[in-house]
N, C-alpha and C. Protein backbone atom coordinates (compact mmCIF):
# COMPACT_ATOMS: atom_id res chain seq x y z
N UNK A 1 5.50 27.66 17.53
CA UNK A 1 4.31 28.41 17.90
C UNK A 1 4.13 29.57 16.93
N UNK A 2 3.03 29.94 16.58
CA UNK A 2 2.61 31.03 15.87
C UNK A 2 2.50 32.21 16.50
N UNK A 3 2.45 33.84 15.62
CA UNK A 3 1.99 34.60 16.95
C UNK A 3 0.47 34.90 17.51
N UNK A 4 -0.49 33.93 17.04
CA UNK A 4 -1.74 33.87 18.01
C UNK A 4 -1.28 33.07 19.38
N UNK A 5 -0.59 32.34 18.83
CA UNK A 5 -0.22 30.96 20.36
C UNK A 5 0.54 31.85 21.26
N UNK A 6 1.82 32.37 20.90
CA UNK A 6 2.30 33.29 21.52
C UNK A 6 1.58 34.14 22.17
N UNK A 7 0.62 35.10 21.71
CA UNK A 7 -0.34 36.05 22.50
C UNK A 7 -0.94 35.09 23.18
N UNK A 8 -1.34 34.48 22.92
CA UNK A 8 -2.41 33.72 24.30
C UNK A 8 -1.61 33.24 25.21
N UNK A 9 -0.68 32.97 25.02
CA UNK A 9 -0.08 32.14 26.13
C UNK A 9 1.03 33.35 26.99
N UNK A 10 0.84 34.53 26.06
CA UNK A 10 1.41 35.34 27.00
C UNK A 10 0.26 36.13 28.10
N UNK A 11 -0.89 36.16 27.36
CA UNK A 11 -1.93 36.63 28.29
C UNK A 11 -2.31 35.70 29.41
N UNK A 12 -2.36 34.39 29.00
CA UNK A 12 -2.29 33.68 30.29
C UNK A 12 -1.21 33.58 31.64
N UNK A 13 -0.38 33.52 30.65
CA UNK A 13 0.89 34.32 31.98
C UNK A 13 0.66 35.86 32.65
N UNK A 14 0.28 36.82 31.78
CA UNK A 14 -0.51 37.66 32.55
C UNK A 14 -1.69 37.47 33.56
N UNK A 15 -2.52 36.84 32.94
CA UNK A 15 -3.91 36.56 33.89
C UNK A 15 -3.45 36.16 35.06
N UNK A 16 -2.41 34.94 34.67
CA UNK A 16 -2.41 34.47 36.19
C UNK A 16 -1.32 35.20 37.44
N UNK A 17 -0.20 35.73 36.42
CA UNK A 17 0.46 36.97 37.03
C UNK A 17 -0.73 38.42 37.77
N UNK A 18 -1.85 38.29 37.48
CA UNK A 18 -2.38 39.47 37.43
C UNK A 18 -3.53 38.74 39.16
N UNK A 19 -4.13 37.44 38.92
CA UNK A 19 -4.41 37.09 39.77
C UNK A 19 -3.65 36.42 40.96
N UNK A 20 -2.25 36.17 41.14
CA UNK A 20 -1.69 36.13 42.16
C UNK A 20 -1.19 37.65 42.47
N UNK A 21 -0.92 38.66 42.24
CA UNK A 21 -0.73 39.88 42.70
C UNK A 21 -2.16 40.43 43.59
N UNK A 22 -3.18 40.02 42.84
CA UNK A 22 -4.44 40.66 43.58
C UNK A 22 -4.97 40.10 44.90
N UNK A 23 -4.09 39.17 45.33
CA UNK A 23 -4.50 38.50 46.67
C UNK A 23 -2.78 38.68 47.72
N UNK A 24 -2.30 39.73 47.28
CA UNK A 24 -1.33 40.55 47.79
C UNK A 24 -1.85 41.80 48.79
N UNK A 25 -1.82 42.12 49.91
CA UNK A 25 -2.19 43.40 50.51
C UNK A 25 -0.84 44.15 50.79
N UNK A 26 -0.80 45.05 50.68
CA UNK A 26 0.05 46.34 50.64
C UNK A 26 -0.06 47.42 51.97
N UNK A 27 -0.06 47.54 53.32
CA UNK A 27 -0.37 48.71 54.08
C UNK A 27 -0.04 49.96 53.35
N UNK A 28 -1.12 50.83 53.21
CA UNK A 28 -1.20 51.88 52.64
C UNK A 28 -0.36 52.62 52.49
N UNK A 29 0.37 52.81 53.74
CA UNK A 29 1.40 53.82 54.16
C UNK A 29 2.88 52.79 53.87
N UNK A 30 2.91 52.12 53.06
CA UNK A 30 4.13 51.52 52.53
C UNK A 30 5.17 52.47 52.12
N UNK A 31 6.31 52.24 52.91
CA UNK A 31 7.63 53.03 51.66
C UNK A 31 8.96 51.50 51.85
N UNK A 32 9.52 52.17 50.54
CA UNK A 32 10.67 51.25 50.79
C UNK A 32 11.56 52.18 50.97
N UNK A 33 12.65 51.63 51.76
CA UNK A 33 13.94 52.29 52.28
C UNK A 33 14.67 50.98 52.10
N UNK A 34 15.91 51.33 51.29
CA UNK A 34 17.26 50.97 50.94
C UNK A 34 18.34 51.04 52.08
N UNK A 35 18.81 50.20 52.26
CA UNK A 35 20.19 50.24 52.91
C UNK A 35 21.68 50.85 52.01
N UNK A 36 21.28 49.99 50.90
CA UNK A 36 22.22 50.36 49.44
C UNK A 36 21.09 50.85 48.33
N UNK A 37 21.92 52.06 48.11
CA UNK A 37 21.62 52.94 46.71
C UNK A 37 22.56 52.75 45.52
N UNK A 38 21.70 52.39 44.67
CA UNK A 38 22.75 52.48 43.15
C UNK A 38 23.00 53.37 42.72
N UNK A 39 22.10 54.82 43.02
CA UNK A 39 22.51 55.61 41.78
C UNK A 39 23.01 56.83 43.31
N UNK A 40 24.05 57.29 42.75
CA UNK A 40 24.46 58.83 43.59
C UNK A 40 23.83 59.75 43.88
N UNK A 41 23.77 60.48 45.21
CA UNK A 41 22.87 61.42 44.89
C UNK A 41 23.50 62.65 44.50
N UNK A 42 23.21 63.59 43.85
CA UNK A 42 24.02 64.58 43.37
C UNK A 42 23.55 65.85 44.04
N UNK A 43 23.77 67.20 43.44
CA UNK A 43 23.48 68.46 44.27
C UNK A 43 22.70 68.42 42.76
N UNK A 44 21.26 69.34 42.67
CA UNK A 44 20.35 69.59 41.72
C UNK A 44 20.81 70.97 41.13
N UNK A 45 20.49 70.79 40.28
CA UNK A 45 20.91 72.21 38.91
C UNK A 45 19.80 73.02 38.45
N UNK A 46 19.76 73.86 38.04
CA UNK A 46 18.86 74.81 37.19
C UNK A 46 18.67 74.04 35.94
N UNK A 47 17.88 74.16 35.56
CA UNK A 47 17.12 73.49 34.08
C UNK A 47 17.59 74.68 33.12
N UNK A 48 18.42 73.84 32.01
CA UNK A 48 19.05 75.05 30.71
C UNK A 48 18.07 74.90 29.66
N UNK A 49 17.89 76.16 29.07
CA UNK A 49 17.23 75.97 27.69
C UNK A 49 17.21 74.99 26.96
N UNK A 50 18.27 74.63 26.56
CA UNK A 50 18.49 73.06 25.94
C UNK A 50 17.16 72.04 26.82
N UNK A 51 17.68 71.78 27.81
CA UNK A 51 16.97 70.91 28.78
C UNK A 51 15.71 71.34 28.60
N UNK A 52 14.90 72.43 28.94
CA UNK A 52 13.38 72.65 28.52
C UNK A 52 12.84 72.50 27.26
N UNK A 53 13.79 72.66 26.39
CA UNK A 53 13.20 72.21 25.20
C UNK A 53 13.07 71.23 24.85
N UNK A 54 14.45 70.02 24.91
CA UNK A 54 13.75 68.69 25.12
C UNK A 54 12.57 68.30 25.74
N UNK A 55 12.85 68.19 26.80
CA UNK A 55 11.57 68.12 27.74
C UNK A 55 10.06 68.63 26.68
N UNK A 56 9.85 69.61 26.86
CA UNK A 56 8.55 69.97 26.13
C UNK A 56 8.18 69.24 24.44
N UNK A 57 9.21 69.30 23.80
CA UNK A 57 9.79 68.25 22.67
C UNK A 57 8.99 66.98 23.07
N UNK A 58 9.07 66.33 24.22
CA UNK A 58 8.88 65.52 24.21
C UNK A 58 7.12 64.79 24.94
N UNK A 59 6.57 66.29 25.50
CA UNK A 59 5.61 66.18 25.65
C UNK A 59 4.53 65.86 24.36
N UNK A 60 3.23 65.24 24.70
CA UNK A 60 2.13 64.99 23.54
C UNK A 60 1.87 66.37 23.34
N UNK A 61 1.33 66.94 24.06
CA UNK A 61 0.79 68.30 24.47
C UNK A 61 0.84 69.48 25.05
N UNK A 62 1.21 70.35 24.40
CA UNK A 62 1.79 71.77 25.10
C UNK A 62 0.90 72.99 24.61
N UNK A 63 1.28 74.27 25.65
CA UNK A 63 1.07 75.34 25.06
C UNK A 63 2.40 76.29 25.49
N UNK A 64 3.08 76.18 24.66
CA UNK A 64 4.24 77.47 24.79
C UNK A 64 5.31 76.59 25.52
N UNK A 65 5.00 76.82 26.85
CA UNK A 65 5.94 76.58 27.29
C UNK A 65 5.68 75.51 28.52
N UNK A 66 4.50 75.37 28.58
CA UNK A 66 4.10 74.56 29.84
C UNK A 66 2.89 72.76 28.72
N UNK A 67 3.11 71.78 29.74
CA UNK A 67 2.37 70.35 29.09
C UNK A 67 1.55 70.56 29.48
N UNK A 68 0.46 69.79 28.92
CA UNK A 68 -1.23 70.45 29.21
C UNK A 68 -1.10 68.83 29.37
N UNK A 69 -1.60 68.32 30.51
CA UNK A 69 -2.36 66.51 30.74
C UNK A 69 -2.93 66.94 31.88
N UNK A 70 -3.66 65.22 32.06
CA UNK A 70 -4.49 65.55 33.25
C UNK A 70 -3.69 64.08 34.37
N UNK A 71 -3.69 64.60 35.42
CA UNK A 71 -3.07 63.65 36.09
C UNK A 71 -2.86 62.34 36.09
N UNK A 72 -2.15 61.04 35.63
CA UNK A 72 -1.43 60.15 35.71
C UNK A 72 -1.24 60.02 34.29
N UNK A 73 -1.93 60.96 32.92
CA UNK A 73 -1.66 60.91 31.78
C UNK A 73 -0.36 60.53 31.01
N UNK A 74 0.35 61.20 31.60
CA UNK A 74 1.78 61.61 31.00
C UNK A 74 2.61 60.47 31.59
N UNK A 75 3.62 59.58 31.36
CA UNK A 75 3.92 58.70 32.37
C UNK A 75 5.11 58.26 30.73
C-alpha cells in the first residue's frame, strides 16, 4: 500500500469508528468510579520555581508569569 491508500483507509476506519460512537448515549451526569487504582494517591506539594518554569516553558502563550488561552485551547 502507498501512503494515499494508507490515509484513506485509515479515515475510513475513522468514519466508521466515528459513526458507531455517535449512536452511543452517555447520561449526562456520568462518572466513572474504579474499584482498582493504578496510580497512588500522594499528599500534594507546593509548586517550585523549577516546576513553574517548566510549566510556563511549555505554554504557547504567556505573559510573565501566567498562560493566556481561551478555554479547551490548551490541552
Amino acid at each position: 500500500m502507498d501512503s494515499t491508500q494508507v490515509s484513506s483507509k485509515a479515515q475510513e476506519i475513522l468514519d466508521s469508528f466515528m459513526k458507531e460512537m455517535n449512536s452511543i448515549s452517555l447520561n449526562s451526569n456520568f462518572n466513572l468510579n474504579r474499584k482498582i487504582s493504578y496510580r497512588e494517591e500522594k499528599e500534594g506539594s507546593l509548586a517550585t520555581d523549577e516546576f513553574r518554569d517548566a510549566f510556563l516553558n511549555n505554554a504557547i502563550n504567556r505573559s510573565q508569569d501566567a498562560i493566556i488561552t481561551k478555554k479547551g485551547d490548551w490541552v
